[in-house]
PDB file of N, CA and C in Angstrom:
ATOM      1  N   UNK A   1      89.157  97.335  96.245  1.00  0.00           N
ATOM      2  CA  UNK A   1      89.692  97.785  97.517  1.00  0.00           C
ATOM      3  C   UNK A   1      88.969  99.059  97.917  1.00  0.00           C
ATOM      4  N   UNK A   2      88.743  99.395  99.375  1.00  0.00           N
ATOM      5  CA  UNK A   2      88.219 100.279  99.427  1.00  0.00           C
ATOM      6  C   UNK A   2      89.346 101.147 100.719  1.00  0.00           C
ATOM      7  N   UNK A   3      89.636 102.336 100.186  1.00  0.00           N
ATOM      8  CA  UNK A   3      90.543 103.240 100.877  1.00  0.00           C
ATOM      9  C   UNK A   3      89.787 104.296 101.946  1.00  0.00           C
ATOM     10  N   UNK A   4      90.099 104.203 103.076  1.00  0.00           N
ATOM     11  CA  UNK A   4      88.655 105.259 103.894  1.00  0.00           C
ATOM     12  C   UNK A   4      89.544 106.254 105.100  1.00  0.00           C
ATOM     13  N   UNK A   5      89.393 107.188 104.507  1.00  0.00           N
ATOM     14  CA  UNK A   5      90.020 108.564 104.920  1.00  0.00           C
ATOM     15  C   UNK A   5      89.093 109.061 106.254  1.00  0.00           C
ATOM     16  N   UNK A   6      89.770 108.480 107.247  1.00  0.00           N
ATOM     17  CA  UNK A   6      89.095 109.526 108.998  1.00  0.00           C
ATOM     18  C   UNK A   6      89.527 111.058 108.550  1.00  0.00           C
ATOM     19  N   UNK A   7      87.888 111.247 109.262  1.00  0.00           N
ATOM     20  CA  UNK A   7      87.658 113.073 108.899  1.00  0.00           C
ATOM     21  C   UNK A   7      86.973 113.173 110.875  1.00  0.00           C
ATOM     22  N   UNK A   8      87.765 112.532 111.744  1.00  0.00           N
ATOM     23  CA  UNK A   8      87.371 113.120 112.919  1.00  0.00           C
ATOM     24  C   UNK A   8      87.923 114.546 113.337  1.00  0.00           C
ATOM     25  N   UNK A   9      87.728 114.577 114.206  1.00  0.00           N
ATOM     26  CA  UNK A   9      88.387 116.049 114.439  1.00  0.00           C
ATOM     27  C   UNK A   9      90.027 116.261 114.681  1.00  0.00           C
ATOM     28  N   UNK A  10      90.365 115.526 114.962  1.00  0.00           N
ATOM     29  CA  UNK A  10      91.865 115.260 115.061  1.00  0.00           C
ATOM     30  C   UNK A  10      92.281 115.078 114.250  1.00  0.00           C
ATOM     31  N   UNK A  11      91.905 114.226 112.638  1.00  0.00           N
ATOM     32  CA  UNK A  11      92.500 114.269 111.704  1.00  0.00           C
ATOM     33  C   UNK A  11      92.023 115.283 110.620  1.00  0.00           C
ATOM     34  N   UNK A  12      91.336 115.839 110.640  1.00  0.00           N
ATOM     35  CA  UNK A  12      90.629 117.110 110.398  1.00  0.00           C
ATOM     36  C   UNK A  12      91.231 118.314 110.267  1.00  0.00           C
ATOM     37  N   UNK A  13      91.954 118.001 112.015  1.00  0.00           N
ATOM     38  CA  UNK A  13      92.553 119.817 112.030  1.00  0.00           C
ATOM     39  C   UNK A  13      94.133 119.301 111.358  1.00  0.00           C
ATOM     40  N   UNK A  14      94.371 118.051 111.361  1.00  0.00           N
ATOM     41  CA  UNK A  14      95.425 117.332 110.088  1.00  0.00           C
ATOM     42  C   UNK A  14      95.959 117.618 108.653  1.00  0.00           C
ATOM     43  N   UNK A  15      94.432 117.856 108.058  1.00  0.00           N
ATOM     44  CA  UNK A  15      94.384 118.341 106.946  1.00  0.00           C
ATOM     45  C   UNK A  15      93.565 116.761 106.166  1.00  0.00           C
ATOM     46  N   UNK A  16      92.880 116.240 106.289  1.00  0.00           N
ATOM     47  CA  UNK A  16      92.533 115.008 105.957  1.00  0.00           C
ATOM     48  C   UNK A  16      91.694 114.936 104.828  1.00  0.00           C
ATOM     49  N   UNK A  17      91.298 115.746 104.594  1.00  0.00           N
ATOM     50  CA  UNK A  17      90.026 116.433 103.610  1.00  0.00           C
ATOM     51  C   UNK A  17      91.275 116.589 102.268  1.00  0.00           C
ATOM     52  N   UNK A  18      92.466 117.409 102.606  1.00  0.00           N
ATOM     53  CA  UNK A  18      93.756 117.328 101.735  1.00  0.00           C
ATOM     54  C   UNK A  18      93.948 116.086 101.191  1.00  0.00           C
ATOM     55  N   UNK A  19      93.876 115.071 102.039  1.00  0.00           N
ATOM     56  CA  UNK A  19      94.427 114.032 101.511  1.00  0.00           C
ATOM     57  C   UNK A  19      93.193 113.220 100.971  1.00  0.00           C
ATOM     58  N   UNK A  20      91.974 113.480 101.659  1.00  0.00           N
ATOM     59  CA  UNK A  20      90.943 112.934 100.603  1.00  0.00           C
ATOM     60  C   UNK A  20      91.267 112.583  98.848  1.00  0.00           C
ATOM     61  N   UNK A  21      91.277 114.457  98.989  1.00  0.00           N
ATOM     62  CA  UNK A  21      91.302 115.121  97.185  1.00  0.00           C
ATOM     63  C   UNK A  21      92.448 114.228  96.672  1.00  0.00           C
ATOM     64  N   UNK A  22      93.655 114.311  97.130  1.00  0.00           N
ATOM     65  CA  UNK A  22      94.954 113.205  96.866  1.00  0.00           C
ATOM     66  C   UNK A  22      94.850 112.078  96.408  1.00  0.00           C
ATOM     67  N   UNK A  23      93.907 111.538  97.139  1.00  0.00           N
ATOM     68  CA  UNK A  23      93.835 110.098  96.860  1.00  0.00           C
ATOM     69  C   UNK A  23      92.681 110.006  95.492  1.00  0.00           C
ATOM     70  N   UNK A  24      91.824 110.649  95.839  1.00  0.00           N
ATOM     71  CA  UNK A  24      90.423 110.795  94.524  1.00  0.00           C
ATOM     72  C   UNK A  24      91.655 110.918  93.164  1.00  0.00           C
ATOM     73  N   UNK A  25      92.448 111.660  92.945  1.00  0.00           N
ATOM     74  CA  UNK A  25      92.731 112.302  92.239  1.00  0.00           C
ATOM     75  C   UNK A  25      93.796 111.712  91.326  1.00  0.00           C
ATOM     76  N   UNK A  26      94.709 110.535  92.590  1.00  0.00           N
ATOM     77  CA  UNK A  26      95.778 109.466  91.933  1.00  0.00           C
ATOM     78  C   UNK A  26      94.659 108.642  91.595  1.00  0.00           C
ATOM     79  N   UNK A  27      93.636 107.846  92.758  1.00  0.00           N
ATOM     80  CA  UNK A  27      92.773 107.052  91.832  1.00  0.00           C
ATOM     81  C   UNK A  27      92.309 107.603  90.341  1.00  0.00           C
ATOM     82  N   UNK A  28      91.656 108.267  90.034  1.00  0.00           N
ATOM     83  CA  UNK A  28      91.188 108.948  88.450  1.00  0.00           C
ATOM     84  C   UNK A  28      92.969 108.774  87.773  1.00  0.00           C
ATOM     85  N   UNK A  29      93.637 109.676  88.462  1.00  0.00           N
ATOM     86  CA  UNK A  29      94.704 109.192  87.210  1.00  0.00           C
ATOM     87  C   UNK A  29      95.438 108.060  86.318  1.00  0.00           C
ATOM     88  N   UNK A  30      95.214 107.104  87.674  1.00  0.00           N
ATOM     89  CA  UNK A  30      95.537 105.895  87.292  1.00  0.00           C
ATOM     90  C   UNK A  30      94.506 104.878  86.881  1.00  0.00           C
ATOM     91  N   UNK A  31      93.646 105.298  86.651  1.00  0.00           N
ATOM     92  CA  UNK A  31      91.780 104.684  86.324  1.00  0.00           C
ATOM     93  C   UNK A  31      92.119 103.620  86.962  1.00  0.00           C
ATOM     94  N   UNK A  32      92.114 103.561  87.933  1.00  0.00           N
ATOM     95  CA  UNK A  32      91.898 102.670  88.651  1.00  0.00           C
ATOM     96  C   UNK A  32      89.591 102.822  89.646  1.00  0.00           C
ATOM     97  N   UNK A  33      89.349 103.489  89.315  1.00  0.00           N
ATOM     98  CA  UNK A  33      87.873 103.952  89.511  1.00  0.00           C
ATOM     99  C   UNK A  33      87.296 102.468  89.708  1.00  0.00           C
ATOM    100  N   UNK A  34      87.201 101.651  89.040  1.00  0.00           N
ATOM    101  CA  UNK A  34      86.716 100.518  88.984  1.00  0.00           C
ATOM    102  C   UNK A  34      87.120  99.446  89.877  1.00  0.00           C
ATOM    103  N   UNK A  35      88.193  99.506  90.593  1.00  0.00           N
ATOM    104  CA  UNK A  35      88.730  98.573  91.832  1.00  0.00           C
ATOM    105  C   UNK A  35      89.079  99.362  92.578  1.00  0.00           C
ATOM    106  N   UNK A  36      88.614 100.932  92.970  1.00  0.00           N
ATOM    107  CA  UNK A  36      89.319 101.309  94.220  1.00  0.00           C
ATOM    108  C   UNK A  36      88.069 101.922  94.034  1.00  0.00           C
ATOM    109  N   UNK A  37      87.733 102.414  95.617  1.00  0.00           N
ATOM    110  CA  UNK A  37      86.433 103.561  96.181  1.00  0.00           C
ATOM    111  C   UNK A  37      86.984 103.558  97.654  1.00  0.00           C
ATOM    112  N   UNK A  38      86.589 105.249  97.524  1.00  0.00           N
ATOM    113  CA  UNK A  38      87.130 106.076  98.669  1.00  0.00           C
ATOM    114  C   UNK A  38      86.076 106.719  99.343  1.00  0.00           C
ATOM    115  N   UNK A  39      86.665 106.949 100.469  1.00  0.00           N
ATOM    116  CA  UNK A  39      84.883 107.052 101.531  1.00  0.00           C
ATOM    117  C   UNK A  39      85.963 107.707 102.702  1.00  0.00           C
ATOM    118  N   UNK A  40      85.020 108.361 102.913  1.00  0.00           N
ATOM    119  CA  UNK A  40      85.351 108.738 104.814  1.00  0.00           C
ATOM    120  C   UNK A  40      85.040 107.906 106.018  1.00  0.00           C
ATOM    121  N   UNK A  41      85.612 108.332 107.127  1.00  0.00           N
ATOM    122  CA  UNK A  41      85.051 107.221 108.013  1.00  0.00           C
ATOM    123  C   UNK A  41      85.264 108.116 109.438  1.00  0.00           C
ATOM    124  N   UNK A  42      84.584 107.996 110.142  1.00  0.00           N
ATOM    125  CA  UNK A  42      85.013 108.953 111.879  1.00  0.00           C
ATOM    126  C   UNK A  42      85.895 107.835 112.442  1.00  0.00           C
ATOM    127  N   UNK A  43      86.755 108.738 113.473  1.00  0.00           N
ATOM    128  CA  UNK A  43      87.847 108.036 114.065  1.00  0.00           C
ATOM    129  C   UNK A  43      87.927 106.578 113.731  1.00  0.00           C
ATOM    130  N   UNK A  44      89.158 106.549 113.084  1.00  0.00           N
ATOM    131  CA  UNK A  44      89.896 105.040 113.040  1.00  0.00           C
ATOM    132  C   UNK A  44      90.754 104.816 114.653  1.00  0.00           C
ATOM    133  N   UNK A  45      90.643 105.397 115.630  1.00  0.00           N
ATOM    134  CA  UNK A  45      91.827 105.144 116.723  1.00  0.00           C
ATOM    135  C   UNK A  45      92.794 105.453 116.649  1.00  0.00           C
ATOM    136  N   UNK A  46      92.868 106.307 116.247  1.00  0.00           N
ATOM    137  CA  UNK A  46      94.829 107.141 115.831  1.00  0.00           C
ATOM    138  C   UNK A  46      94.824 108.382 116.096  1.00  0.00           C
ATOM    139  N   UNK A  47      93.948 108.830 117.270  1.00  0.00           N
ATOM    140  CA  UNK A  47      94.145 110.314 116.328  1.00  0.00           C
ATOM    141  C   UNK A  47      95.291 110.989 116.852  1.00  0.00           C
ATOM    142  N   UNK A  48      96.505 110.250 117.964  1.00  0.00           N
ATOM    143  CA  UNK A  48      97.724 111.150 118.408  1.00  0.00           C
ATOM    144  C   UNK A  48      98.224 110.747 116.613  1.00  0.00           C
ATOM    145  N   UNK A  49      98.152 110.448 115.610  1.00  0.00           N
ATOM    146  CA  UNK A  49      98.534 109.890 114.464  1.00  0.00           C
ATOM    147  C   UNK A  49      98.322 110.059 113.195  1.00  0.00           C
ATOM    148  N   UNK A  50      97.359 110.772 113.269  1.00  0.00           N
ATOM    149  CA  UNK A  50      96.846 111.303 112.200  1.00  0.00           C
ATOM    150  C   UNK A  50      97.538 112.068 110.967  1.00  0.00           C
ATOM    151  N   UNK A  51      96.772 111.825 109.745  1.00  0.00           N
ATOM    152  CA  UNK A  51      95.869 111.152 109.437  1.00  0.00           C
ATOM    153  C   UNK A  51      95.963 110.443 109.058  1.00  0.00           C
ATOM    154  N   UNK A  52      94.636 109.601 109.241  1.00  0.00           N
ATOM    155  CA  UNK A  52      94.334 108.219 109.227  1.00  0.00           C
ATOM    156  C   UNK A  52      94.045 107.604 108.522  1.00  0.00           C
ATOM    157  N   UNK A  53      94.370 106.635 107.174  1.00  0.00           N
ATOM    158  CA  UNK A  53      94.162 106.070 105.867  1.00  0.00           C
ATOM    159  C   UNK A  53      93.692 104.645 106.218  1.00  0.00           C
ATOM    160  N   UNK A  54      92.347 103.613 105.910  1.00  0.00           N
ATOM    161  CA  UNK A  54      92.450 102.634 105.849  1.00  0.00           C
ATOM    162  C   UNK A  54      92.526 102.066 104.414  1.00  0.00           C
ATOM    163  N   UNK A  55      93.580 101.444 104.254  1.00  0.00           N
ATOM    164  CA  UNK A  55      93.298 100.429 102.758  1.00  0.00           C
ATOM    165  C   UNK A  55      92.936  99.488 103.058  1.00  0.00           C
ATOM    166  N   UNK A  56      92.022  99.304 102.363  1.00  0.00           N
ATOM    167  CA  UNK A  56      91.117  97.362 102.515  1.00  0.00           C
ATOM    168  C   UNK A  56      91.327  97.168 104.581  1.00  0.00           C
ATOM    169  N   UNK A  57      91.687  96.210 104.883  1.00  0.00           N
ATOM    170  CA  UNK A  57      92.043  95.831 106.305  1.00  0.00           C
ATOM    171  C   UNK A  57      92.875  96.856 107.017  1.00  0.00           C
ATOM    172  N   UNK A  58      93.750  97.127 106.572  1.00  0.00           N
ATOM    173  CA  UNK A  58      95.327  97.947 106.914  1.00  0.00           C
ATOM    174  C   UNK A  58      95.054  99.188 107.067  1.00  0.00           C
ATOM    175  N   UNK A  59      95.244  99.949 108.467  1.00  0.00           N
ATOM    176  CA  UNK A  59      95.483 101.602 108.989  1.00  0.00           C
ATOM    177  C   UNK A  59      96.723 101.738 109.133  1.00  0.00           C
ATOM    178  N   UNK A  60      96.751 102.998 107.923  1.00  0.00           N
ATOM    179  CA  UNK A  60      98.161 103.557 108.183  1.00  0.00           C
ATOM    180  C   UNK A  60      97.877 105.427 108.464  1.00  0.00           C
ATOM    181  N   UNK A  61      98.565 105.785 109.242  1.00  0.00           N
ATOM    182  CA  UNK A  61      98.741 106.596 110.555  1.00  0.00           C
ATOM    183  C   UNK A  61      99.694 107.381 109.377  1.00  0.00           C
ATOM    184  N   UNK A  62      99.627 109.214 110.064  1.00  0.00           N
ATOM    185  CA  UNK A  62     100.639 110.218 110.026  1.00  0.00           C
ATOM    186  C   UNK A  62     100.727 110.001 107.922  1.00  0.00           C
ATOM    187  N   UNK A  63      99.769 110.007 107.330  1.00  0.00           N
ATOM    188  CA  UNK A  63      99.477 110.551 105.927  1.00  0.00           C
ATOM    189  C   UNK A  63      99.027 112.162 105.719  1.00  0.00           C
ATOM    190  N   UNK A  64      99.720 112.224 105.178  1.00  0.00           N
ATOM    191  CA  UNK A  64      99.880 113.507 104.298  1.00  0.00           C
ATOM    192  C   UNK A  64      99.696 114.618 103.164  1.00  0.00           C
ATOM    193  N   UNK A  65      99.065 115.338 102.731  1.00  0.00           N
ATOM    194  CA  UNK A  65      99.415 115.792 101.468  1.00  0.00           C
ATOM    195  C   UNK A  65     100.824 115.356 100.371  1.00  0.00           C
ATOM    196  N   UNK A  66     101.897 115.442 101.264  1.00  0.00           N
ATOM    197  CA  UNK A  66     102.991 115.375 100.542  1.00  0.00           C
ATOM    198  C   UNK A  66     103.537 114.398 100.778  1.00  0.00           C
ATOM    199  N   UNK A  67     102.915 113.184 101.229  1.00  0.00           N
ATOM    200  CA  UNK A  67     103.386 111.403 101.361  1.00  0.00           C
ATOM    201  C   UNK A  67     102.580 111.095 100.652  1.00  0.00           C
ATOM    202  N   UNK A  68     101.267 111.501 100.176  1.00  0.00           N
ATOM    203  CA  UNK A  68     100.339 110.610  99.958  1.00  0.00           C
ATOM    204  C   UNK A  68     100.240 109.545  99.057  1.00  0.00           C
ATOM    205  N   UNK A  69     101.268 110.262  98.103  1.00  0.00           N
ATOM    206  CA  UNK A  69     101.558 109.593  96.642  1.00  0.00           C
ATOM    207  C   UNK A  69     102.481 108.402  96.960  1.00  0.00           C
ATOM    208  N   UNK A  70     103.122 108.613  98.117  1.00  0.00           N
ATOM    209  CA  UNK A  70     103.913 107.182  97.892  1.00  0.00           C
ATOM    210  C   UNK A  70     103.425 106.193  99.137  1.00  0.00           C
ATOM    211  N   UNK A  71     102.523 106.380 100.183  1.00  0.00           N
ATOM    212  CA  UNK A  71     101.515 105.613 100.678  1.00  0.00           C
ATOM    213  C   UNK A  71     100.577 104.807  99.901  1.00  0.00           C
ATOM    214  N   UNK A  72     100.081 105.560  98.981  1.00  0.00           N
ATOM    215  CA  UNK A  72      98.994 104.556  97.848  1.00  0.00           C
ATOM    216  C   UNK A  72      99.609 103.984  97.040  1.00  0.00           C
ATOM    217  N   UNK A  73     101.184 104.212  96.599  1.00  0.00           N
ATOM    218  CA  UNK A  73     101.920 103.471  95.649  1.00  0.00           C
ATOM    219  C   UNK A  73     101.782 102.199  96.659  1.00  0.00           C
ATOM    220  N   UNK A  74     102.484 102.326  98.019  1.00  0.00           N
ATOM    221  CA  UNK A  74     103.042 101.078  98.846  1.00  0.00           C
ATOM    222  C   UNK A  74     102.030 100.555  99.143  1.00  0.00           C
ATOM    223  N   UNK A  75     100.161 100.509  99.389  1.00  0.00           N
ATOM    224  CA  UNK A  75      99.171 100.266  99.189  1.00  0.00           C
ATOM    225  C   UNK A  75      98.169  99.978  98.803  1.00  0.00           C
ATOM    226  N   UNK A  76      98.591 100.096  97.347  1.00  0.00           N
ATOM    227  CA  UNK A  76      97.728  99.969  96.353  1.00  0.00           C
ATOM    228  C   UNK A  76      98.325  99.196  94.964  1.00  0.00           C
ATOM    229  N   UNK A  77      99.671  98.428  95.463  1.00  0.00           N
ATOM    230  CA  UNK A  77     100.365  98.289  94.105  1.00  0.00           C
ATOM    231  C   UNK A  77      99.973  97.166  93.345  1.00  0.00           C
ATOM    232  N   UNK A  78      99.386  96.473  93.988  1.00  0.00           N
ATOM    233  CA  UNK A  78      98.576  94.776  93.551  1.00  0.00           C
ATOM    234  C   UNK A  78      97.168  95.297  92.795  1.00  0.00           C
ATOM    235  N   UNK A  79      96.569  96.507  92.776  1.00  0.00           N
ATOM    236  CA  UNK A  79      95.376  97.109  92.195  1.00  0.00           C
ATOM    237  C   UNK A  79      95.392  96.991  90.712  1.00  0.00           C
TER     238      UNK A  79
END
């Protein structure tokens, strides 16, 4: 699966770069390294929404530092 964190400017001044590190960081914990890769991407179309997470197909909107952990649980649980 590949998870891709918008770093436009709208999700930017978001804190999106925050939630980058978040996600790098549950991936490594859960070694999951080997079926997940994380990437940036410019505007996904959300940015009244931000920020902007794609998993595999699926954009999910208004992620967080302090959601993030249970967005990639509800996203990532078949991994």
């Amino acid at each position: 699966m590949e998870i891709s964190v918008c770093i436009g400017s709208a999700c930017h001044k978001r804190g999106s770069y925050d939630v980058r590190t978040a996600i790098e960081k549950l991936v490594a914990e859960r070694g999951l390294g080997d079926r997940i890769t994380v990437s940036v991407s410019f505007c996904l179309g959300q940015c009244k929404n931000g920020v902007s997470v794609r998993f595999g197909d699926r954009v999910v909107c208004g992620v967080t530092p302090e959601n993030v952990a249970e967005v990639f649980e509800a996203h990532t649980g078949s991994c």
